[in-house]
PDB file of N, CA and C in Angstrom:
ATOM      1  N   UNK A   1      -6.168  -1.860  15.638  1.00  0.00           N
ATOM      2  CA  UNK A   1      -5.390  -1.286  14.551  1.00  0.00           C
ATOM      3  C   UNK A   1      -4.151  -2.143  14.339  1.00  0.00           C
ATOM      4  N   UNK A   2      -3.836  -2.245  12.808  1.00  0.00           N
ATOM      5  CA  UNK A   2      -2.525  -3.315  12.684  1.00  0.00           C
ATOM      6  C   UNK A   2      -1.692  -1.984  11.777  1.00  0.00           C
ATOM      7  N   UNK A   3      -0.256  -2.636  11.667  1.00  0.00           N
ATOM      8  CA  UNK A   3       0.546  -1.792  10.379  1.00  0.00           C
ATOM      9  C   UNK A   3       0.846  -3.386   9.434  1.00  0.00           C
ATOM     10  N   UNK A   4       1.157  -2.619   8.242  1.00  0.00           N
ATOM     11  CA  UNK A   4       1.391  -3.647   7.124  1.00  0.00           C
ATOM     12  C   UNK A   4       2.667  -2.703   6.831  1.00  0.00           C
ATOM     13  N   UNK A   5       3.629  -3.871   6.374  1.00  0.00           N
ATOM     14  CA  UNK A   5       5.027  -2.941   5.702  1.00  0.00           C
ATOM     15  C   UNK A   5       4.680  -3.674   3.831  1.00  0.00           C
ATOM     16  N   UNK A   6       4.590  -2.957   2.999  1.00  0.00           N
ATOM     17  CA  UNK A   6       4.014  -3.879   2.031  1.00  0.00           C
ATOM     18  C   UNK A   6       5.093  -3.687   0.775  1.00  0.00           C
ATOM     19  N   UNK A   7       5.815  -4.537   0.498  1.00  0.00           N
ATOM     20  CA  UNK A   7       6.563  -4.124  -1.261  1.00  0.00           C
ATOM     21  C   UNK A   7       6.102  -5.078  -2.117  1.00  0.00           C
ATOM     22  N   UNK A   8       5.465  -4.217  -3.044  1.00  0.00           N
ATOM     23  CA  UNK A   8       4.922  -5.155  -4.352  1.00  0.00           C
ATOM     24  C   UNK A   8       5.834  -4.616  -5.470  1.00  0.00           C
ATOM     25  N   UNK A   9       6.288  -5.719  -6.233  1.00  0.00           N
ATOM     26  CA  UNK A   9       7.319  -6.062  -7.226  1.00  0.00           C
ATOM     27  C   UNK A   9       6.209  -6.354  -8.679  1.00  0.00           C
ATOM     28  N   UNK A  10       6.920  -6.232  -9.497  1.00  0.00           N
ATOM     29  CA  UNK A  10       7.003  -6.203 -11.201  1.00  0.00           C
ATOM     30  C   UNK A  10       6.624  -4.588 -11.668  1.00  0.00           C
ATOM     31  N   UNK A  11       5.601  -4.878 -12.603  1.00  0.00           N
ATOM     32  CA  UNK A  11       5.588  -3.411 -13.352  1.00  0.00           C
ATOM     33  C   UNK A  11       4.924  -2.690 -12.593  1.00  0.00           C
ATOM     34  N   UNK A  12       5.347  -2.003 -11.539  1.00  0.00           N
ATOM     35  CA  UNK A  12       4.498  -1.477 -10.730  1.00  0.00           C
ATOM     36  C   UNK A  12       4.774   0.154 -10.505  1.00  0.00           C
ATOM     37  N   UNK A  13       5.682   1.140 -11.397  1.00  0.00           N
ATOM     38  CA  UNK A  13       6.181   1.835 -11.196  1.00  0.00           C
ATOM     39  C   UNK A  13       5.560   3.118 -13.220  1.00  0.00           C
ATOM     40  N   UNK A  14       5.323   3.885 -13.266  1.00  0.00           N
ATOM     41  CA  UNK A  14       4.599   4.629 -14.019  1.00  0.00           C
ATOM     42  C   UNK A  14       3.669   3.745 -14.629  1.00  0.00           C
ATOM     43  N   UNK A  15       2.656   3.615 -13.884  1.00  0.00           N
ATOM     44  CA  UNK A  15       1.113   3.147 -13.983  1.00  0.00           C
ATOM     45  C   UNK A  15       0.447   3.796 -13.644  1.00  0.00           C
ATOM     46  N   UNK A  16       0.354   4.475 -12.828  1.00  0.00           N
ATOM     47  CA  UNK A  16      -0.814   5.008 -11.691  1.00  0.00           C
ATOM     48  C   UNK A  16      -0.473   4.519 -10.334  1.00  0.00           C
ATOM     49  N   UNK A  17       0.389   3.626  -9.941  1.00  0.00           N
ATOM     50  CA  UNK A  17       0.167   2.442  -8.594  1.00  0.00           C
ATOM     51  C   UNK A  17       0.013   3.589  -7.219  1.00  0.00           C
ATOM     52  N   UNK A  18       0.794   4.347  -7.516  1.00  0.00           N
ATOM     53  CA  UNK A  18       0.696   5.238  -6.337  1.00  0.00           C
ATOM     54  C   UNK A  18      -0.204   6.130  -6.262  1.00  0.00           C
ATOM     55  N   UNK A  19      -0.943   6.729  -7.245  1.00  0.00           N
ATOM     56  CA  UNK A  19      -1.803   7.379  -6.722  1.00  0.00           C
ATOM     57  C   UNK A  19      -3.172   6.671  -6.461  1.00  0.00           C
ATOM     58  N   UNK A  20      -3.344   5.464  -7.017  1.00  0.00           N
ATOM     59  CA  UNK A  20      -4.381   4.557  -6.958  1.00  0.00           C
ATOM     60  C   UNK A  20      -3.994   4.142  -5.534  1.00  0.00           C
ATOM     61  N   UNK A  21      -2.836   3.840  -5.063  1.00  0.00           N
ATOM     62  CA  UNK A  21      -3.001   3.351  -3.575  1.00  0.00           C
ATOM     63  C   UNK A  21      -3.460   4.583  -2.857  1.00  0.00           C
ATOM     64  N   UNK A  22      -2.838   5.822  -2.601  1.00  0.00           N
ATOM     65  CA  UNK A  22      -3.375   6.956  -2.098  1.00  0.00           C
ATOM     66  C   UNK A  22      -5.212   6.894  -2.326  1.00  0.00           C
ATOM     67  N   UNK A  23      -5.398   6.818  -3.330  1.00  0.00           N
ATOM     68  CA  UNK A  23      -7.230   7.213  -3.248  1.00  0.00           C
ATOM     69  C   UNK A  23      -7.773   5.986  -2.736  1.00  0.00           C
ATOM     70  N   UNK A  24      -7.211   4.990  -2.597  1.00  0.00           N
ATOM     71  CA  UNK A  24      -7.969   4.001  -2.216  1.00  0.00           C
ATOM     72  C   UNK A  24      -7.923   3.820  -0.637  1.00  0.00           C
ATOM     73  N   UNK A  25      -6.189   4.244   0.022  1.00  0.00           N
ATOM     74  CA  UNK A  25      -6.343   4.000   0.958  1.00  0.00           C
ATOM     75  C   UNK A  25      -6.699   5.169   1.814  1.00  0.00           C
ATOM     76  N   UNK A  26      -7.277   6.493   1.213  1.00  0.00           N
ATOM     77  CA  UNK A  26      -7.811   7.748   1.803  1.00  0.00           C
ATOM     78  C   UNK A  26      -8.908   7.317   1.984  1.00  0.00           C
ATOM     79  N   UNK A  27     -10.033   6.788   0.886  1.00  0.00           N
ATOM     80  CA  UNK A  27     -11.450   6.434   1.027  1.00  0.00           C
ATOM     81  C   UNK A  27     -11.564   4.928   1.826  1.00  0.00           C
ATOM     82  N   UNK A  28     -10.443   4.895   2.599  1.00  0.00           N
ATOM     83  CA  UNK A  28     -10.801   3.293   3.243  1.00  0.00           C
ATOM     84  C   UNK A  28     -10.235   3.878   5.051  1.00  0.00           C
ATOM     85  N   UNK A  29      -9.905   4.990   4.884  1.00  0.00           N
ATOM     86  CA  UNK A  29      -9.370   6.104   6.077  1.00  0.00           C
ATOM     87  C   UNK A  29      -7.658   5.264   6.502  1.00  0.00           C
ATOM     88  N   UNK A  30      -7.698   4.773   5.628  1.00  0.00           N
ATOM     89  CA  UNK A  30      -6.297   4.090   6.354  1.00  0.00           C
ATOM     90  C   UNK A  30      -5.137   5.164   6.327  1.00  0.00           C
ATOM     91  N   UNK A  31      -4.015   5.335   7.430  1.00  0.00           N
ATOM     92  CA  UNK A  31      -2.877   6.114   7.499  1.00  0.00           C
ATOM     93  C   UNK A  31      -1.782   5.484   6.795  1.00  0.00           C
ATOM     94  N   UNK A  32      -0.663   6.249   6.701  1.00  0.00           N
ATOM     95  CA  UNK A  32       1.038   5.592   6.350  1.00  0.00           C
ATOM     96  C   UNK A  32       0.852   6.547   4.755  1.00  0.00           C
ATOM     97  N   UNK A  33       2.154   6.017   4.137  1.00  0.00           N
ATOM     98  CA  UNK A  33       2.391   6.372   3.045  1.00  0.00           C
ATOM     99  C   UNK A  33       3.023   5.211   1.767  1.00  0.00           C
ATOM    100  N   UNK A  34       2.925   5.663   0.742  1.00  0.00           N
ATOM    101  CA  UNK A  34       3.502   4.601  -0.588  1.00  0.00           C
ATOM    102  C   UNK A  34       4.783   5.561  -1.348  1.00  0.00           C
ATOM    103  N   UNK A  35       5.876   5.227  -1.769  1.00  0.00           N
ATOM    104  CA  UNK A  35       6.658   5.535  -1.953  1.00  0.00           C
ATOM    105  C   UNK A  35       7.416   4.682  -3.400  1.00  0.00           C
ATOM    106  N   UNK A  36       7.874   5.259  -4.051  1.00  0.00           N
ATOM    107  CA  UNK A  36       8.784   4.324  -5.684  1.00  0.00           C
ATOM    108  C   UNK A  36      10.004   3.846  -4.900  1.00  0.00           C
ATOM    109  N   UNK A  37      11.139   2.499  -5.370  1.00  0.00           N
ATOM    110  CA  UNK A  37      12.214   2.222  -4.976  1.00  0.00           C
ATOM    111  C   UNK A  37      12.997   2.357  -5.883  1.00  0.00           C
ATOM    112  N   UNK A  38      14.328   2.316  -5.741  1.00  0.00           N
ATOM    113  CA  UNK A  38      15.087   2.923  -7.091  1.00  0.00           C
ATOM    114  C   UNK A  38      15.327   1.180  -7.586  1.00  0.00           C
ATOM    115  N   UNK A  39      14.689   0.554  -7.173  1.00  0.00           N
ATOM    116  CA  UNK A  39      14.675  -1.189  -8.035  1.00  0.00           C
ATOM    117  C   UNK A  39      13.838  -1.443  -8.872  1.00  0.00           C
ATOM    118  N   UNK A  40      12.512  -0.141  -8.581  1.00  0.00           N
ATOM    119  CA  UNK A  40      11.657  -0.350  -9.773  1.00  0.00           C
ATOM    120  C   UNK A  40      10.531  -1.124  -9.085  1.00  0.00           C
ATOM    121  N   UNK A  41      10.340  -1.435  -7.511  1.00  0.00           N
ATOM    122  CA  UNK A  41       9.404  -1.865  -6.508  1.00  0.00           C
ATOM    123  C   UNK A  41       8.424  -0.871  -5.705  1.00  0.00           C
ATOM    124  N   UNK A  42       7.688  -0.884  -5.282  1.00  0.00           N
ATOM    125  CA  UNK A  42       6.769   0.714  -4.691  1.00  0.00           C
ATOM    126  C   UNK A  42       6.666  -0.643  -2.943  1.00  0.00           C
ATOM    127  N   UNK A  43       7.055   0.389  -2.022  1.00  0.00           N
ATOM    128  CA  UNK A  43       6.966   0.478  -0.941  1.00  0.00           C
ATOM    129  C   UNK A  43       5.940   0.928  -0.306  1.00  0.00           C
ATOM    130  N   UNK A  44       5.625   0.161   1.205  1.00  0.00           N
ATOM    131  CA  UNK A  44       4.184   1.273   1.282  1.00  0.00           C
ATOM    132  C   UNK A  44       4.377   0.766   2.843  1.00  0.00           C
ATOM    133  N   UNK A  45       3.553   1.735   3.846  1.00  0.00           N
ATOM    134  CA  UNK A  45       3.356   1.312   5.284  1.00  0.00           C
ATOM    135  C   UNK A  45       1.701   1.807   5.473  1.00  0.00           C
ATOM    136  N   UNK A  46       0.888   0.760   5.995  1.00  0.00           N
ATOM    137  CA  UNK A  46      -0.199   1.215   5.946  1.00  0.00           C
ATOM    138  C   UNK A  46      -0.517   1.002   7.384  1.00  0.00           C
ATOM    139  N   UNK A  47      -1.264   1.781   8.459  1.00  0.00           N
ATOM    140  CA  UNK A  47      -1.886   1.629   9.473  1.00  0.00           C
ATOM    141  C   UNK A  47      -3.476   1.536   9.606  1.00  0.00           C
ATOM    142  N   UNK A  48      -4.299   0.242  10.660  1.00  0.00           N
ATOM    143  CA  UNK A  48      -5.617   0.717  10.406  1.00  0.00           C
ATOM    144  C   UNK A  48      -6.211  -0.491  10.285  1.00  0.00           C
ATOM    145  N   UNK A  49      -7.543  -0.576  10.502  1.00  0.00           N
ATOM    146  CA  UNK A  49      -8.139  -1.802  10.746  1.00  0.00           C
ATOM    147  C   UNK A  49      -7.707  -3.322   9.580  1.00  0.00           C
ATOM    148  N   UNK A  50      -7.474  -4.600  10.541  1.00  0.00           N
ATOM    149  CA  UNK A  50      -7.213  -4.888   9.269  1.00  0.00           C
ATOM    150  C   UNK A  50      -8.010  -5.280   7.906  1.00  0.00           C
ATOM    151  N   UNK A  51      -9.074  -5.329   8.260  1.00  0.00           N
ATOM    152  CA  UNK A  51     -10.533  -5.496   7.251  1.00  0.00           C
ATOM    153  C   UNK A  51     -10.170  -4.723   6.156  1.00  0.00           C
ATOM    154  N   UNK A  52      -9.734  -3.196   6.146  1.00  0.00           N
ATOM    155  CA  UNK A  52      -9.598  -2.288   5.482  1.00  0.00           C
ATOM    156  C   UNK A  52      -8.160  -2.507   4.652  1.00  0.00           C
ATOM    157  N   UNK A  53      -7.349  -3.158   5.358  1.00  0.00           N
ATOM    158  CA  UNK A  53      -5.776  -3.046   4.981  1.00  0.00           C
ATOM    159  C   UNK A  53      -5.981  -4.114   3.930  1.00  0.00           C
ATOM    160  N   UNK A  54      -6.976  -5.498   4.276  1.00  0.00           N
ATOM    161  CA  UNK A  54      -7.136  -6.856   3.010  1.00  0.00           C
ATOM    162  C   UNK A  54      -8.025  -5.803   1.892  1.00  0.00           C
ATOM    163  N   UNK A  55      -8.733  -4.669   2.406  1.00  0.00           N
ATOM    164  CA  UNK A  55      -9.506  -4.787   1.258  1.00  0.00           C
ATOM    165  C   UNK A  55      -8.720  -3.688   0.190  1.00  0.00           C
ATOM    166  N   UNK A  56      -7.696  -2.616   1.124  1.00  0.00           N
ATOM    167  CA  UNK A  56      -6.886  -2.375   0.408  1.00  0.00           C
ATOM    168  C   UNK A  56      -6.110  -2.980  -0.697  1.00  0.00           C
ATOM    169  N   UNK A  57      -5.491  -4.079  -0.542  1.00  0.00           N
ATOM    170  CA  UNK A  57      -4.859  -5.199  -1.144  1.00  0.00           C
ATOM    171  C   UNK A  57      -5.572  -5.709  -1.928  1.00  0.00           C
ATOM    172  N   UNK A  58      -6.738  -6.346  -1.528  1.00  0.00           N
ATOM    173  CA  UNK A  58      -7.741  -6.762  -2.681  1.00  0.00           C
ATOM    174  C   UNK A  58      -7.948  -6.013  -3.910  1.00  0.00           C
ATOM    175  N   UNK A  59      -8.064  -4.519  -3.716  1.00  0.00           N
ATOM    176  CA  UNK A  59      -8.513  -3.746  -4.907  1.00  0.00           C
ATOM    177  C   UNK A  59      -7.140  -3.363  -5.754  1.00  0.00           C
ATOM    178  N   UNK A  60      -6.038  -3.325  -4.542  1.00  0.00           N
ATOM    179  CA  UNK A  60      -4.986  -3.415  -5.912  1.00  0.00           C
ATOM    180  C   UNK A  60      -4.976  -4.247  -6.455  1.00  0.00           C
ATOM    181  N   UNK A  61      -4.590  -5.222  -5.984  1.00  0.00           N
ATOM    182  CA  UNK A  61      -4.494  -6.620  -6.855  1.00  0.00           C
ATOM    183  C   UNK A  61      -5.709  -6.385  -8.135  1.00  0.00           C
ATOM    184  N   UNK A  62      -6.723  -6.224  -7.466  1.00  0.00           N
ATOM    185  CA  UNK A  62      -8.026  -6.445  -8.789  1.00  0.00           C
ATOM    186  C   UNK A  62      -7.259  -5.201 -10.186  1.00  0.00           C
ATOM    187  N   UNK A  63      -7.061  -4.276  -9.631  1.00  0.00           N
ATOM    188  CA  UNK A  63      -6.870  -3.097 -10.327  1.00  0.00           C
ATOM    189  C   UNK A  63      -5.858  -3.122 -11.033  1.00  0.00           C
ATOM    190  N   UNK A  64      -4.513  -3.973 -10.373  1.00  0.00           N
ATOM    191  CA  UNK A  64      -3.135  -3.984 -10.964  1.00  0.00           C
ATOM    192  C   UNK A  64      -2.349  -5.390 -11.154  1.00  0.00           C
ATOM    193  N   UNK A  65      -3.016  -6.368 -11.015  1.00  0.00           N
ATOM    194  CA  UNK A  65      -2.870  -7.396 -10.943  1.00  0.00           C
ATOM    195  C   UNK A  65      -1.847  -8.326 -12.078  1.00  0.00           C
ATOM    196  N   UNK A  66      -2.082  -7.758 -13.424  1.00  0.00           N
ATOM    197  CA  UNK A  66      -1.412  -8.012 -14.285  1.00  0.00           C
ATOM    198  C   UNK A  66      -0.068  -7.112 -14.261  1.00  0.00           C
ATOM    199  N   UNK A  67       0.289  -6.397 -13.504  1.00  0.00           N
ATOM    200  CA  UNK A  67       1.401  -5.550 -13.032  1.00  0.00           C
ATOM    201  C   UNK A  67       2.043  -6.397 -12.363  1.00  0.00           C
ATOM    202  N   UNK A  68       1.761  -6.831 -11.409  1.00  0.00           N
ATOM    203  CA  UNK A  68       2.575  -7.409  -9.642  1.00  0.00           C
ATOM    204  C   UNK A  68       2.907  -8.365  -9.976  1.00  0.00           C
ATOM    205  N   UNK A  69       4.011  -8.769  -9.966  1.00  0.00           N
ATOM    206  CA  UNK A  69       4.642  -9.861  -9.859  1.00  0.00           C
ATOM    207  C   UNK A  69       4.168 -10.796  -8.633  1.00  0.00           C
ATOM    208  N   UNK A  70       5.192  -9.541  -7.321  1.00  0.00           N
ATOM    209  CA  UNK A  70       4.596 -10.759  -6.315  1.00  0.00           C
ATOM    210  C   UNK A  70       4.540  -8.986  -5.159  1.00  0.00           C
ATOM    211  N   UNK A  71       4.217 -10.194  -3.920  1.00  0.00           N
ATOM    212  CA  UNK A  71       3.834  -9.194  -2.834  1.00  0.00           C
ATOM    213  C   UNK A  71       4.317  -9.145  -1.502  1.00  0.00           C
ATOM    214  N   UNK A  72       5.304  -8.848  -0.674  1.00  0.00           N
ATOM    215  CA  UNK A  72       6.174  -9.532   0.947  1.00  0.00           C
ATOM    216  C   UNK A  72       5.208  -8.382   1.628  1.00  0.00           C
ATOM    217  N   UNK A  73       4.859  -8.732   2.798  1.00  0.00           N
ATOM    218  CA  UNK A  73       3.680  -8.168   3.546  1.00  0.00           C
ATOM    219  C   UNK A  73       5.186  -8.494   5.025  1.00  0.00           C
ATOM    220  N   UNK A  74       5.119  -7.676   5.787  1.00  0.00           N
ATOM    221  CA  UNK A  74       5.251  -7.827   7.240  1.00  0.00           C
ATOM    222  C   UNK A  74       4.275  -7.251   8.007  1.00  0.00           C
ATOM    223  N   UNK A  75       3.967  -7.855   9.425  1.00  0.00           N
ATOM    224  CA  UNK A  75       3.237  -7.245  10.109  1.00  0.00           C
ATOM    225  C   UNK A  75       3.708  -6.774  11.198  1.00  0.00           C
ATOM    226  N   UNK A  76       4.380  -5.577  11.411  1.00  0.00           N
ATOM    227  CA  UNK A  76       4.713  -5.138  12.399  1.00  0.00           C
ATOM    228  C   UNK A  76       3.660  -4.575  13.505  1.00  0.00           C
ATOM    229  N   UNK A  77       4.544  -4.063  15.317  1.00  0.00           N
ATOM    230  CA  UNK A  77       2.989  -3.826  15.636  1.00  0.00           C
ATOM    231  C   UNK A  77       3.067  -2.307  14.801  1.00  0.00           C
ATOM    232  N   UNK A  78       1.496  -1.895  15.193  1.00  0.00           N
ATOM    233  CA  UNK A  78       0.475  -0.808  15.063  1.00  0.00           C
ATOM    234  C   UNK A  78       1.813   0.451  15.713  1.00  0.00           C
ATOM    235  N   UNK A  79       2.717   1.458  15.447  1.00  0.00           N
ATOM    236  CA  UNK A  79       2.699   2.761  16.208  1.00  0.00           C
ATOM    237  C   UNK A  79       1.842   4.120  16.180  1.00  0.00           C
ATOM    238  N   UNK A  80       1.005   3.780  15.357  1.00  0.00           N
ATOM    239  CA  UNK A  80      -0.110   5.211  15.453  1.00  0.00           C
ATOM    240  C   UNK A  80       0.741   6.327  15.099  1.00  0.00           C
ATOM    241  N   UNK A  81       1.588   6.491  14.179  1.00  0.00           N
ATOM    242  CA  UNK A  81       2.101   7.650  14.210  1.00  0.00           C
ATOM    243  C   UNK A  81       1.701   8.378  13.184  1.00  0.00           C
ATOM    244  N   UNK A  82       0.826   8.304  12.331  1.00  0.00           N
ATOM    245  CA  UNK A  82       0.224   8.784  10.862  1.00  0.00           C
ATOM    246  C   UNK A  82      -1.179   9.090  11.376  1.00  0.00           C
ATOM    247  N   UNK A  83      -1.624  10.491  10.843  1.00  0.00           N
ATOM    248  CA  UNK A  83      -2.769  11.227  10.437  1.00  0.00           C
ATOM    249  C   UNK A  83      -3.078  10.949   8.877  1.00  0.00           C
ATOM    250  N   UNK A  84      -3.062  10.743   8.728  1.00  0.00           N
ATOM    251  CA  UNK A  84      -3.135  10.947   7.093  1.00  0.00           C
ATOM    252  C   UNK A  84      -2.367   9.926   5.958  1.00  0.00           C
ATOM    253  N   UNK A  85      -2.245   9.673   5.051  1.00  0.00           N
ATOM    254  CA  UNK A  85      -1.956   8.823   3.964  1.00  0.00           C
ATOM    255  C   UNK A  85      -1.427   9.502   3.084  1.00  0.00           C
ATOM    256  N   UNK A  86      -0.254   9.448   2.843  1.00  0.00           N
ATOM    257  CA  UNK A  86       0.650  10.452   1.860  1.00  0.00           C
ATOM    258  C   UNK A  86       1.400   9.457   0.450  1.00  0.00           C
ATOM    259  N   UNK A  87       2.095  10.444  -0.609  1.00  0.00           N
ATOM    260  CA  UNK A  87       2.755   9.385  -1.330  1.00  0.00           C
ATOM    261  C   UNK A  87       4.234  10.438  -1.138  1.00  0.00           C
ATOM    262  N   UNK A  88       5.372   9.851  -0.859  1.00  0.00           N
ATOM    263  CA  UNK A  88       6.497  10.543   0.165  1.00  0.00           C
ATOM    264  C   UNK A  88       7.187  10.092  -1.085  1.00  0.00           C
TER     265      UNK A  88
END
């Protein structure tokens, strides 16, 4: 299991971005949550294999791609502290 700390930048804020990350990363079982920034950036912490976390990423990008500017990924370790995938 890895964590991703993820902020994706440009128009990424009344689109859908957050609830599209929620369904995607429920049906991929991944934990953490996605959150709006008051900069107009969506925040996110995802826990969970990382196969699942690229393919997370992959389908936004496919899905929102003309939105995102750009994308800063950290990889912190894994704390297991999430059941579930929320938008906070």
């Amino acid at each position: 299991m890895v964590r991703a700390h993820i902020h994706f930048y440009g128009t990424v804020q009344g689109v859908g971005f957050r609830y599209t990350t929620l369904s995607l990363a429920k049906s991929l079982q991944l934990t953490g949550w996605v959150r709006n920034l008051s900069d107009g950036s969506v925040e996110s912490v995802v826990e969970g294999p990382r196969e699942a976390i690229d393919g997370l990423l992959s389908r936004l990008k496919g899905e929102f791609g003309s939105f995102i500017r750009d994308i800063k990924i950290e990889w912190p370790a894994a704390r297991g502290e999430f059941d579930k995938f929320c938008i906070v």
